[in-house]
N, C-alpha and C. Protein backbone atom coordinates (compact mmCIF):
# COMPACT_ATOMS: atom_id res chain seq x y z
N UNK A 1 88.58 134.20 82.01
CA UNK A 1 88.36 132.88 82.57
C UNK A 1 89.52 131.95 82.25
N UNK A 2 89.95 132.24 81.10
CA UNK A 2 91.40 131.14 80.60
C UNK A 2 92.52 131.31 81.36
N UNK A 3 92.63 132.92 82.03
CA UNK A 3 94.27 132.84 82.97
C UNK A 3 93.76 132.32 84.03
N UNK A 4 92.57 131.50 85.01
CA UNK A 4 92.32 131.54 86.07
C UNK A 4 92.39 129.55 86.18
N UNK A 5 92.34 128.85 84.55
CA UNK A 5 92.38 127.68 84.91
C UNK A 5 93.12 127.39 85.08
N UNK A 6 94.81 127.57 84.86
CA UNK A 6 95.79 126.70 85.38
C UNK A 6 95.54 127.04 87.09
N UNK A 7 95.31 127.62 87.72
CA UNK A 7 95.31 128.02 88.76
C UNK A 7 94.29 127.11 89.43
N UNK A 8 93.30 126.38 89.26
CA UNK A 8 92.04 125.89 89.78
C UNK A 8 92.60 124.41 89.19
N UNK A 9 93.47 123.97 88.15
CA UNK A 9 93.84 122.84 87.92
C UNK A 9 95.39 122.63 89.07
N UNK A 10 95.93 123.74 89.40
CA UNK A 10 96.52 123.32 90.78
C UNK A 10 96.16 123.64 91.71
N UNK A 11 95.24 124.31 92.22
CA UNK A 11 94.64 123.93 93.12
C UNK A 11 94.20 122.23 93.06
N UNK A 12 93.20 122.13 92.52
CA UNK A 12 92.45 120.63 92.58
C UNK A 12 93.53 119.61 92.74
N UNK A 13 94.72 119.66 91.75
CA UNK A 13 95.99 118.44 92.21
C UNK A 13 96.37 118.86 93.30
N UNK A 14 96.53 120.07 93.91
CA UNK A 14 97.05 120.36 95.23
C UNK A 14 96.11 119.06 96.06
N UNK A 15 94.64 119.46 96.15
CA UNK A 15 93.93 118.90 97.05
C UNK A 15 93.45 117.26 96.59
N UNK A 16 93.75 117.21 95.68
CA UNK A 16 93.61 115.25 95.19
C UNK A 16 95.10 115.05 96.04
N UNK A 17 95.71 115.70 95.90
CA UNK A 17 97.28 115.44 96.49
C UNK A 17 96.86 114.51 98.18
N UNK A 18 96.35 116.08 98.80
CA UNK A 18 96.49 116.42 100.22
C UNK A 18 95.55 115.10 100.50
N UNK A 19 94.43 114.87 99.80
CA UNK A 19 93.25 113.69 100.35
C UNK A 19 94.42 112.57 100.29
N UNK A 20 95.18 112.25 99.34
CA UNK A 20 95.88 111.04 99.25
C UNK A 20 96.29 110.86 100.76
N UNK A 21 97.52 111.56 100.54
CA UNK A 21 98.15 111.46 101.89
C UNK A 21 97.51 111.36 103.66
N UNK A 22 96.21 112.35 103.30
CA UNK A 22 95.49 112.36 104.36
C UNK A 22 95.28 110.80 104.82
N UNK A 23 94.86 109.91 103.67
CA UNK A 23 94.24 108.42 103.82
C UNK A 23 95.52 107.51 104.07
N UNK A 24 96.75 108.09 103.63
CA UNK A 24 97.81 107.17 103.83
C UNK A 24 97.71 107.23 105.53
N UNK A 25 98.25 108.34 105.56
CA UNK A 25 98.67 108.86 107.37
C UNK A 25 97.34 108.07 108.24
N UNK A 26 95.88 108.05 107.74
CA UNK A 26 95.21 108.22 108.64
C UNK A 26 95.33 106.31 108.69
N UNK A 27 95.04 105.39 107.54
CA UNK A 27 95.00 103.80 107.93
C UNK A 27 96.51 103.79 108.60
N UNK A 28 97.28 104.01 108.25
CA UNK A 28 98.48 104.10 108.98
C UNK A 28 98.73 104.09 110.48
N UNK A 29 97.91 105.25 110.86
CA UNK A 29 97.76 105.40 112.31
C UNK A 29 96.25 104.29 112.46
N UNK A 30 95.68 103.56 111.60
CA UNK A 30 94.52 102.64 112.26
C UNK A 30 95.15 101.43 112.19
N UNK A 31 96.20 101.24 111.43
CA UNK A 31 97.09 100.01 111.96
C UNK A 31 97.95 100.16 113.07
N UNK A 32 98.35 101.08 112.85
CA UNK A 32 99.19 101.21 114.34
C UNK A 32 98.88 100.95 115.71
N UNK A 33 97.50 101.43 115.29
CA UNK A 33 96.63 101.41 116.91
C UNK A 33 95.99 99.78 116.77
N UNK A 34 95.89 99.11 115.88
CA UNK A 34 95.49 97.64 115.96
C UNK A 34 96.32 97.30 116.57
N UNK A 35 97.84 97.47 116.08
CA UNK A 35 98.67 96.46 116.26
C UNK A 35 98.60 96.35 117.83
N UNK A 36 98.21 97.32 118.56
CA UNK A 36 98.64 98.21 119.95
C UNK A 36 97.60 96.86 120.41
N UNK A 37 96.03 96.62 119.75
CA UNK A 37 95.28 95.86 120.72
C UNK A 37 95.80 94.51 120.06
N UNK A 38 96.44 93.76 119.31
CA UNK A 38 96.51 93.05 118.82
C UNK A 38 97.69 92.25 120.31
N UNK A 39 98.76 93.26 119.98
CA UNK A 39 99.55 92.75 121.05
C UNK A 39 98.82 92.61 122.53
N UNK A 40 97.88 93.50 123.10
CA UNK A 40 97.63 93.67 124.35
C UNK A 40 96.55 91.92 124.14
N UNK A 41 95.92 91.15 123.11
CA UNK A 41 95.14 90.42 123.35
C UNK A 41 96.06 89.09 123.36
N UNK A 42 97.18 89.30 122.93
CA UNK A 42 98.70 88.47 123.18
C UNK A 42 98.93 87.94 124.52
N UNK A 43 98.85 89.05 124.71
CA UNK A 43 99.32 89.19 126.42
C UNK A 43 98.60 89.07 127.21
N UNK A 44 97.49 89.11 127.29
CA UNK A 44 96.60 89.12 127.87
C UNK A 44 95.48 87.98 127.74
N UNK A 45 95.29 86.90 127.95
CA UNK A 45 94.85 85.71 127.25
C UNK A 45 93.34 85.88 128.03
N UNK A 46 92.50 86.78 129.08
CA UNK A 46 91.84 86.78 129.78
C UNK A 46 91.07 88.17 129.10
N UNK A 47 91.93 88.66 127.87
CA UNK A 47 90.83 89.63 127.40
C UNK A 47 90.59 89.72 126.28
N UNK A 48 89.95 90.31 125.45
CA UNK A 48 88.84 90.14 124.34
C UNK A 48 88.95 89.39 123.45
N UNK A 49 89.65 88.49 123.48
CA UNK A 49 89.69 87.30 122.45
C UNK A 49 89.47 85.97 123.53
N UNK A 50 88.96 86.07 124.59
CA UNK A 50 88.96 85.21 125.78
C UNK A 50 90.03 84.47 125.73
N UNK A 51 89.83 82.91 126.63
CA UNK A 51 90.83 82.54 126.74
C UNK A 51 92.24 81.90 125.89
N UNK A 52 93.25 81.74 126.67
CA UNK A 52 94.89 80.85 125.60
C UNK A 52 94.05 79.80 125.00
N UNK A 53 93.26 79.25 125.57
CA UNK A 53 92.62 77.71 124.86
C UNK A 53 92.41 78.15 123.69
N UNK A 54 92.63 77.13 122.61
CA UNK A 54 92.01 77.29 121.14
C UNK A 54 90.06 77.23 120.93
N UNK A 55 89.54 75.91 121.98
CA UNK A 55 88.14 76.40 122.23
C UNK A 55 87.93 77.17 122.41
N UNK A 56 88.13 78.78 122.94
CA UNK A 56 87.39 79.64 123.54
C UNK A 56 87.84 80.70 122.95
N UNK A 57 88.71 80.31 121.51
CA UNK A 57 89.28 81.55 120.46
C UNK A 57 88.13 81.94 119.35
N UNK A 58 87.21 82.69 119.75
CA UNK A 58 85.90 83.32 118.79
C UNK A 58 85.95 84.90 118.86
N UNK A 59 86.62 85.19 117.89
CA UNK A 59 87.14 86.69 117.75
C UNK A 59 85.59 87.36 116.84
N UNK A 60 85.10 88.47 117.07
CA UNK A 60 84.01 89.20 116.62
C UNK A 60 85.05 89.87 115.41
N UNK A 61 84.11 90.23 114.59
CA UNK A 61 84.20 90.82 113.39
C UNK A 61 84.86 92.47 113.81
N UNK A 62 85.82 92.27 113.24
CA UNK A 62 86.72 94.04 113.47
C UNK A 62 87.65 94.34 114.39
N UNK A 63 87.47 92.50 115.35
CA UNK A 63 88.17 92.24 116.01
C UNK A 63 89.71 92.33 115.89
N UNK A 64 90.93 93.03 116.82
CA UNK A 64 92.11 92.32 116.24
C UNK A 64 92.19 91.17 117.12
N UNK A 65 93.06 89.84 116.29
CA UNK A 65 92.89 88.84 117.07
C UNK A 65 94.40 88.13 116.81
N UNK A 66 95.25 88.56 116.16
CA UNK A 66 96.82 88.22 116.65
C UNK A 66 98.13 89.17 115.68
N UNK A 67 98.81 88.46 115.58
CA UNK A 67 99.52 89.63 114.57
C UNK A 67 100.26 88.50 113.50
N UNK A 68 100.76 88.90 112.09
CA UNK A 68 101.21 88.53 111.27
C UNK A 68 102.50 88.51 111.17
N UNK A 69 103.88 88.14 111.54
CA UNK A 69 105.08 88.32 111.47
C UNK A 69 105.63 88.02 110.31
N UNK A 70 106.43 88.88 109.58
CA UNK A 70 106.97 88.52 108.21
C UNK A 70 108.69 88.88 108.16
N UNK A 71 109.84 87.98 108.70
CA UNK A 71 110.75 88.49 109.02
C UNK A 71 111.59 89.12 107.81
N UNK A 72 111.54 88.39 107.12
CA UNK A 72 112.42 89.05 105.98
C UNK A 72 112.43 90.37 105.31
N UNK A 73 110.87 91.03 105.17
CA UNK A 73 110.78 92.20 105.31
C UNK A 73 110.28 93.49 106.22
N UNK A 74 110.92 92.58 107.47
CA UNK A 74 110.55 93.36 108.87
C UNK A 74 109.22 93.77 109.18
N UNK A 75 108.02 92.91 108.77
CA UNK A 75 106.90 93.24 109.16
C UNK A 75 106.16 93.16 110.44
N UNK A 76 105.57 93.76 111.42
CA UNK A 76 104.81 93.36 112.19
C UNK A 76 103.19 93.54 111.72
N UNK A 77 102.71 92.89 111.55
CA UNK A 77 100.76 93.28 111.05
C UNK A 77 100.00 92.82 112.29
N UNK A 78 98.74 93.85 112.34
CA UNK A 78 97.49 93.05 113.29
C UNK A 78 96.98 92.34 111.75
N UNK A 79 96.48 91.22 112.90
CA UNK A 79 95.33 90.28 111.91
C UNK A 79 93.60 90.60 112.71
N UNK A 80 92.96 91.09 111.86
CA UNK A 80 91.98 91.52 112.37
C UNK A 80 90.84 90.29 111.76
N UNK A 81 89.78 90.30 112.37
CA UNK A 81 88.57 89.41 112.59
C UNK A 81 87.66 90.00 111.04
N UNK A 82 87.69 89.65 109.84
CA UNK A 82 86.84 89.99 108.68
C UNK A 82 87.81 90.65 107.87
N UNK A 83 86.71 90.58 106.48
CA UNK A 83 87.80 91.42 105.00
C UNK A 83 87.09 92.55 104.31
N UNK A 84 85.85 93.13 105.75
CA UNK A 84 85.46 94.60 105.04
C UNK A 84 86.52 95.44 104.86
N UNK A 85 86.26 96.50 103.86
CA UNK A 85 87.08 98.02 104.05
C UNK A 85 87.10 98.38 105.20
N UNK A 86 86.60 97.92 106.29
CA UNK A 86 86.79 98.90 107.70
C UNK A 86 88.09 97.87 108.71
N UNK A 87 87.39 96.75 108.38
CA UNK A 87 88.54 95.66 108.83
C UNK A 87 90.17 95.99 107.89
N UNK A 88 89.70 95.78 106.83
CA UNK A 88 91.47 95.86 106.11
C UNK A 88 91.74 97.20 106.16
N UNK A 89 91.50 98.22 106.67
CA UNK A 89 92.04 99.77 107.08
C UNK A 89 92.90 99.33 107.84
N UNK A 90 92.21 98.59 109.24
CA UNK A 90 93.28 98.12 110.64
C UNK A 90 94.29 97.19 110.43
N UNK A 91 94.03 96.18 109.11
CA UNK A 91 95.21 95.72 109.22
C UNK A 91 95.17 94.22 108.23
N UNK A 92 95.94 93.45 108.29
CA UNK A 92 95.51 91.76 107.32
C UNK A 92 94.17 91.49 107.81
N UNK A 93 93.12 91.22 107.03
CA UNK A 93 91.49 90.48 107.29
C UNK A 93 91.60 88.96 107.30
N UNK A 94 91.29 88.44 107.89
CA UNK A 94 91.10 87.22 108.26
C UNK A 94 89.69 86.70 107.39
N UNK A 95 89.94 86.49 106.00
CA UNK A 95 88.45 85.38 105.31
C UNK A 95 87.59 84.79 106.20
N UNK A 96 86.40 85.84 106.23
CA UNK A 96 85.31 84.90 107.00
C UNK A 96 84.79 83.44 106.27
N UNK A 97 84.86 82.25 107.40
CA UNK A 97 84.66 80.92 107.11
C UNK A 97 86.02 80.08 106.81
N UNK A 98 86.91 80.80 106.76
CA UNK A 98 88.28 80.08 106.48
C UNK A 98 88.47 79.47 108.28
N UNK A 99 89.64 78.77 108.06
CA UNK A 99 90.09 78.23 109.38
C UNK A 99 91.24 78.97 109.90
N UNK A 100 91.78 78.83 111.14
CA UNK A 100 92.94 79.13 111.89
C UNK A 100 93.98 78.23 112.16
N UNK A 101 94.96 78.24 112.83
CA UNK A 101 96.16 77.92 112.85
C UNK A 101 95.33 76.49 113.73
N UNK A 102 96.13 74.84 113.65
CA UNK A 102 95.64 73.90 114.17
C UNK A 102 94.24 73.61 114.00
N UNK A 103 93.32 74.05 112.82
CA UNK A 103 92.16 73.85 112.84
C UNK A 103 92.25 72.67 111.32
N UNK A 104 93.43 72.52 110.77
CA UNK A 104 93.52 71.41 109.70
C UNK A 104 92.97 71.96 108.10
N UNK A 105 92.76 73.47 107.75
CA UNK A 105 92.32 73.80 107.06
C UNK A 105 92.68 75.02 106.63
N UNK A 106 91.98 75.82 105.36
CA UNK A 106 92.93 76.93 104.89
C UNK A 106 92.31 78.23 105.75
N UNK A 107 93.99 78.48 105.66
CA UNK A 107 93.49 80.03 106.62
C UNK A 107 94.05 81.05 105.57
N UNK A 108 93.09 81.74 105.22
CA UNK A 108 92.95 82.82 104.10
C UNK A 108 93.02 84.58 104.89
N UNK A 109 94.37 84.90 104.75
CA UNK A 109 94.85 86.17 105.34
C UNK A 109 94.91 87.31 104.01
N UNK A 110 94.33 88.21 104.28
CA UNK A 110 94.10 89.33 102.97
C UNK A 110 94.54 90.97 103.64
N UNK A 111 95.25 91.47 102.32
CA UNK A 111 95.80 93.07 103.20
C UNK A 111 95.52 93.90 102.02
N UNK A 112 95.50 95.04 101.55
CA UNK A 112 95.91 96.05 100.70
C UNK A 112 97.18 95.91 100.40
N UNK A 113 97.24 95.82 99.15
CA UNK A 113 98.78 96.06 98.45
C UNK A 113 99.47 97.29 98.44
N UNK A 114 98.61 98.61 98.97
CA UNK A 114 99.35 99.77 99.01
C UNK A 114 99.68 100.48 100.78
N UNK A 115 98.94 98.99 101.59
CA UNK A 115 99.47 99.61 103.17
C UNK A 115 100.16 98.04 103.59
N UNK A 116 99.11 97.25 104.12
CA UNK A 116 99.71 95.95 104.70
C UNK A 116 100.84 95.51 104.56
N UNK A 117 100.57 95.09 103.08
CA UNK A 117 101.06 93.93 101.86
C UNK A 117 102.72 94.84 101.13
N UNK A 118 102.43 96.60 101.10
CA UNK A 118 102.70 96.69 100.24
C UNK A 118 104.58 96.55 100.02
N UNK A 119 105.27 95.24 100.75
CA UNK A 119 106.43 94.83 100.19
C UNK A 119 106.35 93.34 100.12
N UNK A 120 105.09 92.73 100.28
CA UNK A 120 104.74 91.38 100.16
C UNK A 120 105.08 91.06 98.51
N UNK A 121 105.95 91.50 97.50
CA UNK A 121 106.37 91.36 96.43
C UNK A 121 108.05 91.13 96.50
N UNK A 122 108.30 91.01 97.57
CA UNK A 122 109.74 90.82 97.42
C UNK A 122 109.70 89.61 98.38
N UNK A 123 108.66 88.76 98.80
CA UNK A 123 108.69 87.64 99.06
C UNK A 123 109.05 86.29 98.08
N UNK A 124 109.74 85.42 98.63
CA UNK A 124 110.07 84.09 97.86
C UNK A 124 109.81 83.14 98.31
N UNK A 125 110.12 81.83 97.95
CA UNK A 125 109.65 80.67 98.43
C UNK A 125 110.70 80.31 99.32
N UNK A 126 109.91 79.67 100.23
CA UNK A 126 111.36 79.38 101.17
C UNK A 126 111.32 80.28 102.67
N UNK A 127 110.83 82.08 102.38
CA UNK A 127 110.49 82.74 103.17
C UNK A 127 109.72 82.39 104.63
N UNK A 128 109.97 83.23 105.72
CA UNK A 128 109.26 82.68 106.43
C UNK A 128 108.03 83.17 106.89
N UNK A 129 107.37 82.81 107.72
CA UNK A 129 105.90 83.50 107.69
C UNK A 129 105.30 83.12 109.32
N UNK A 130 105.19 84.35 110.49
CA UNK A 130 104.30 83.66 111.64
C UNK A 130 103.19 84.01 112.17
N UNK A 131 102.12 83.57 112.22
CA UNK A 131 101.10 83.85 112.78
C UNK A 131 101.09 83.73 114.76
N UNK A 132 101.05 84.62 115.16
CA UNK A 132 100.67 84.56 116.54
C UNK A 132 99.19 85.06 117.03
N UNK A 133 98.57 83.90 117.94
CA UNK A 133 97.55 83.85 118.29
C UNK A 133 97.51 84.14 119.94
N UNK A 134 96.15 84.29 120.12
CA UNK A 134 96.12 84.10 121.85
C UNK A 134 96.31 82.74 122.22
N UNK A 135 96.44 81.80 121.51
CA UNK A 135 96.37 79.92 122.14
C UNK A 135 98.09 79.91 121.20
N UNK A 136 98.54 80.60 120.77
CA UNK A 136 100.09 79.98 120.26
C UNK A 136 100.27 80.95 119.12
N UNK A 137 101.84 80.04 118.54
CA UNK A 137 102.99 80.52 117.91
C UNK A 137 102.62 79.96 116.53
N UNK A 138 102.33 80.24 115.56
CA UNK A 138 102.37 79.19 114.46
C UNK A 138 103.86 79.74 113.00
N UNK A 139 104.44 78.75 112.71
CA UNK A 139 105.54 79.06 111.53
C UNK A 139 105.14 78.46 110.52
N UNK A 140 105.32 79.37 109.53
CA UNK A 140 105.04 78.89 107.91
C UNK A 140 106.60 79.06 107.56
N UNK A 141 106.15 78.42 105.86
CA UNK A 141 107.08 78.48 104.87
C UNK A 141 106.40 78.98 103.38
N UNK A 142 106.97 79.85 102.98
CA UNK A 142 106.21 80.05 101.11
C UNK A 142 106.56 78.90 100.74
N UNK A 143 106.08 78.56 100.25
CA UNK A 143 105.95 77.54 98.78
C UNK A 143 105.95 77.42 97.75
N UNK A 144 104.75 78.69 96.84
CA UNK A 144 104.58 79.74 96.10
C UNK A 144 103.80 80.30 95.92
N UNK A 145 104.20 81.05 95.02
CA UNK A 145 103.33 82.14 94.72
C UNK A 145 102.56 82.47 93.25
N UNK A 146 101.66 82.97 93.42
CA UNK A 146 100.55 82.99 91.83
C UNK A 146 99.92 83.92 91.69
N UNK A 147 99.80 84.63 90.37
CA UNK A 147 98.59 85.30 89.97
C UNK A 147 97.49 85.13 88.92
N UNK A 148 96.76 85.59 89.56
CA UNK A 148 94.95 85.07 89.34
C UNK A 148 94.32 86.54 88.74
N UNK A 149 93.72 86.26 88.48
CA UNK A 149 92.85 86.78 87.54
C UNK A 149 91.72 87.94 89.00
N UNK A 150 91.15 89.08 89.31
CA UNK A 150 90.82 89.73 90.55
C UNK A 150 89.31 88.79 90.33
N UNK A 151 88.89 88.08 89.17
CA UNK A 151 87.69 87.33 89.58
C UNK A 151 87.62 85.93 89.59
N UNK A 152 89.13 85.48 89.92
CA UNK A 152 89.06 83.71 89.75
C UNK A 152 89.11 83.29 91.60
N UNK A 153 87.79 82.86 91.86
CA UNK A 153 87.71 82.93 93.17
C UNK A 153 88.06 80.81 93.96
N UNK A 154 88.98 80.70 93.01
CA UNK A 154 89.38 78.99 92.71
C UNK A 154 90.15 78.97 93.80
N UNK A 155 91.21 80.25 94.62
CA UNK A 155 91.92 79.97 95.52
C UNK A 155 91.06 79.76 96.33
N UNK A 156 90.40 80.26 97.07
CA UNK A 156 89.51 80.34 98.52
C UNK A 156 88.74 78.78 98.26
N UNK A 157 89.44 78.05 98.94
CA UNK A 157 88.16 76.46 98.96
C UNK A 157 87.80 76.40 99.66
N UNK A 158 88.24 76.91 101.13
CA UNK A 158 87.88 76.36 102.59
C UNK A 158 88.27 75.10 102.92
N UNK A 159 88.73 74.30 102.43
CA UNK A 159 89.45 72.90 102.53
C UNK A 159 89.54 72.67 103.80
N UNK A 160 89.16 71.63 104.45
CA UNK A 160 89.36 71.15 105.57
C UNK A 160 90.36 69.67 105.98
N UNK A 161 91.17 69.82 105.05
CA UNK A 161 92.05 68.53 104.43
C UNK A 161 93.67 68.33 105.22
N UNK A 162 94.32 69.94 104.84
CA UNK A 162 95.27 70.15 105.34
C UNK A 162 95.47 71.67 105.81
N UNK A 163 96.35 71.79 106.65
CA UNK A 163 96.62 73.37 107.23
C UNK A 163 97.65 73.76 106.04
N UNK A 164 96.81 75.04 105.67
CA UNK A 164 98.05 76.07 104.72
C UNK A 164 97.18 77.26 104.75
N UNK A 165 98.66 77.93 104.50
CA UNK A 165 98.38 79.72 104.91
C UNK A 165 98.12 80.58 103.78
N UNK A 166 97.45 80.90 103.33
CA UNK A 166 97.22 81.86 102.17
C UNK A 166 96.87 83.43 102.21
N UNK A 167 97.97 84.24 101.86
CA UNK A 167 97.96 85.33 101.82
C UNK A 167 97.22 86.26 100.06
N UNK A 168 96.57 87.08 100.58
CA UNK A 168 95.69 87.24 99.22
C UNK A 168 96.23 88.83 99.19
N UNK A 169 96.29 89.54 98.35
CA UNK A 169 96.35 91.28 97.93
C UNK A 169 96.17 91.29 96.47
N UNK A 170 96.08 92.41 96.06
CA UNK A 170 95.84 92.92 94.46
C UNK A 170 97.22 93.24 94.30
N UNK A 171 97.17 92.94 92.49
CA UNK A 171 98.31 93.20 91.28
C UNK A 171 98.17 93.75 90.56
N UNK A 172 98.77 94.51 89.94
CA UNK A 172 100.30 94.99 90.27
C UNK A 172 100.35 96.07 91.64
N UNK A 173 101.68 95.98 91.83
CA UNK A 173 101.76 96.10 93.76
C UNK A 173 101.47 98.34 93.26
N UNK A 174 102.04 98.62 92.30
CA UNK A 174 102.05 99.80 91.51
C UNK A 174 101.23 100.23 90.91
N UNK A 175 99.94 99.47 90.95
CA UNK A 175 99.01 99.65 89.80
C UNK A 175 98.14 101.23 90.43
N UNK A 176 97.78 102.14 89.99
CA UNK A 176 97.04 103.03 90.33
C UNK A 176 95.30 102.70 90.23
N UNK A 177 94.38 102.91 91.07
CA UNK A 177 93.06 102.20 91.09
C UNK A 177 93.12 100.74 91.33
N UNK A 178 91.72 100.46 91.11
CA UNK A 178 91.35 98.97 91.05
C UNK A 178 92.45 97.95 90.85
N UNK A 179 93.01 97.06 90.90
CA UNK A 179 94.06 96.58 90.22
C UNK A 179 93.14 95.13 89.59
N UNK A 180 93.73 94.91 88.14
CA UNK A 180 93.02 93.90 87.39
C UNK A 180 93.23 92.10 88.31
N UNK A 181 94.56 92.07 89.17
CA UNK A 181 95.01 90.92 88.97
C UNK A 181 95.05 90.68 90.77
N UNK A 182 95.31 89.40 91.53
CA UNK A 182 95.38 89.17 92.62
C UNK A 182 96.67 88.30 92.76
N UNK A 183 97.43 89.20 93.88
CA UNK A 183 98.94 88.18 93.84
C UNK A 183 98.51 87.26 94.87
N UNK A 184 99.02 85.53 95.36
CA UNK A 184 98.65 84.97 95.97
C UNK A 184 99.81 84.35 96.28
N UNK A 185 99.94 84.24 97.95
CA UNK A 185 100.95 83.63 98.55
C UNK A 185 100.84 82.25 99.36
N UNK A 186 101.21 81.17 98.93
CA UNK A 186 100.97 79.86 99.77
C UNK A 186 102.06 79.45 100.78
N UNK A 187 101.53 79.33 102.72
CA UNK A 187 102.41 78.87 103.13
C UNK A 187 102.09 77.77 103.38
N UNK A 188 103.42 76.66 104.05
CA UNK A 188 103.06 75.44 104.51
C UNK A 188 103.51 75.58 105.61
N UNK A 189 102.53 74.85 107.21
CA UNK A 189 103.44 74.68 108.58
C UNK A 189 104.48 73.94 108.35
N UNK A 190 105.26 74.41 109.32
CA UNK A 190 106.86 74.14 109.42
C UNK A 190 106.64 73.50 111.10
């Protein structure tokens, strides 16, 4: 039985291996294919996000409903409608109850630090940041950036005061499992 365990201990890393990758490749290809409806609801102001008007912008849950532009580190993201695990597979979750772009309040954008997000650490202040919608173009600026504690839930206010962009993921960008800490990114319209 003793010459047969190294053999069953590579096997098993073989296949903890193969699941990894399987889950990389597979959200990978479920962002990809967001981004695909994300753009088509761009373009298309007459389909599933109804109309260009900002009244008639009521995106359903799992929805994609614009994309995230991050130039500095060549990002394109869908922004999808909610912040389940099934929503942040496809792509940045949109905080249910937060606001949108021209709504005067915080719009709380959240990704995985090991697909979305995961070069949102080489962001600085100053950076730029765009949200595109079916009703418009919106430009940010960082401002800064912070880390929080994964249970200090003090960022999310819902504020209805002023428009700013807040990007949320877990810390460290390297951490293996759970990660203890939440990196947090503040933009301001430009």
């Amino acid at each position: 039985m003793k010459k047969y365990l190294p053999i069953f201990i590579i096997i098993a890393g073989l296949v903890f291996i193969g699941y990894g990758v399987w889950e990389v490749v597979d959200i990978s290809h479920k962002t990809e294919q967001t981004l695909d409806e994300a753009k088509l609801a761009l373009k298309s102001p007459s389909g599933k996000n109804k109309g260009s008007d900002k009244e008639e912008f009521k995106p359903k849950f799992g929805e994609a409903v614009g994309i995230l532009e991050i130039p500095k580190i060549n990002a394109e993201l869908p922004i999808v409608e909610g912040t389940d695990a099934d929503d942040l597979e496809k792509g940045v979750g949109h905080y249910k109850g937060s606001y949108y772009p021209d709504e005067n309040g915080q719009i709380v954008l959240s990704g995985h630090r090991d697909t979305v997000f995961r070069r949102t650490g080489e962001l600085k202040k100053g950076d730029q940041l765009k949200v595109k919608l079916p009703y418009g173009s919106f430009s940010y600026e960082i401002d800064k950036t912070k880390i929080v504690d994964q249970a200090d839930t003090s960022i999310i206010t819902l504020q209805h005061n002023k428009e700013e962009l807040i990007l949320t993921t877990c810390y460290p960008f390297s951490y293996i499992g759970n990660a203890p800490k939440r990196y947090i990114i503040y933009g301001k319209r430009i």
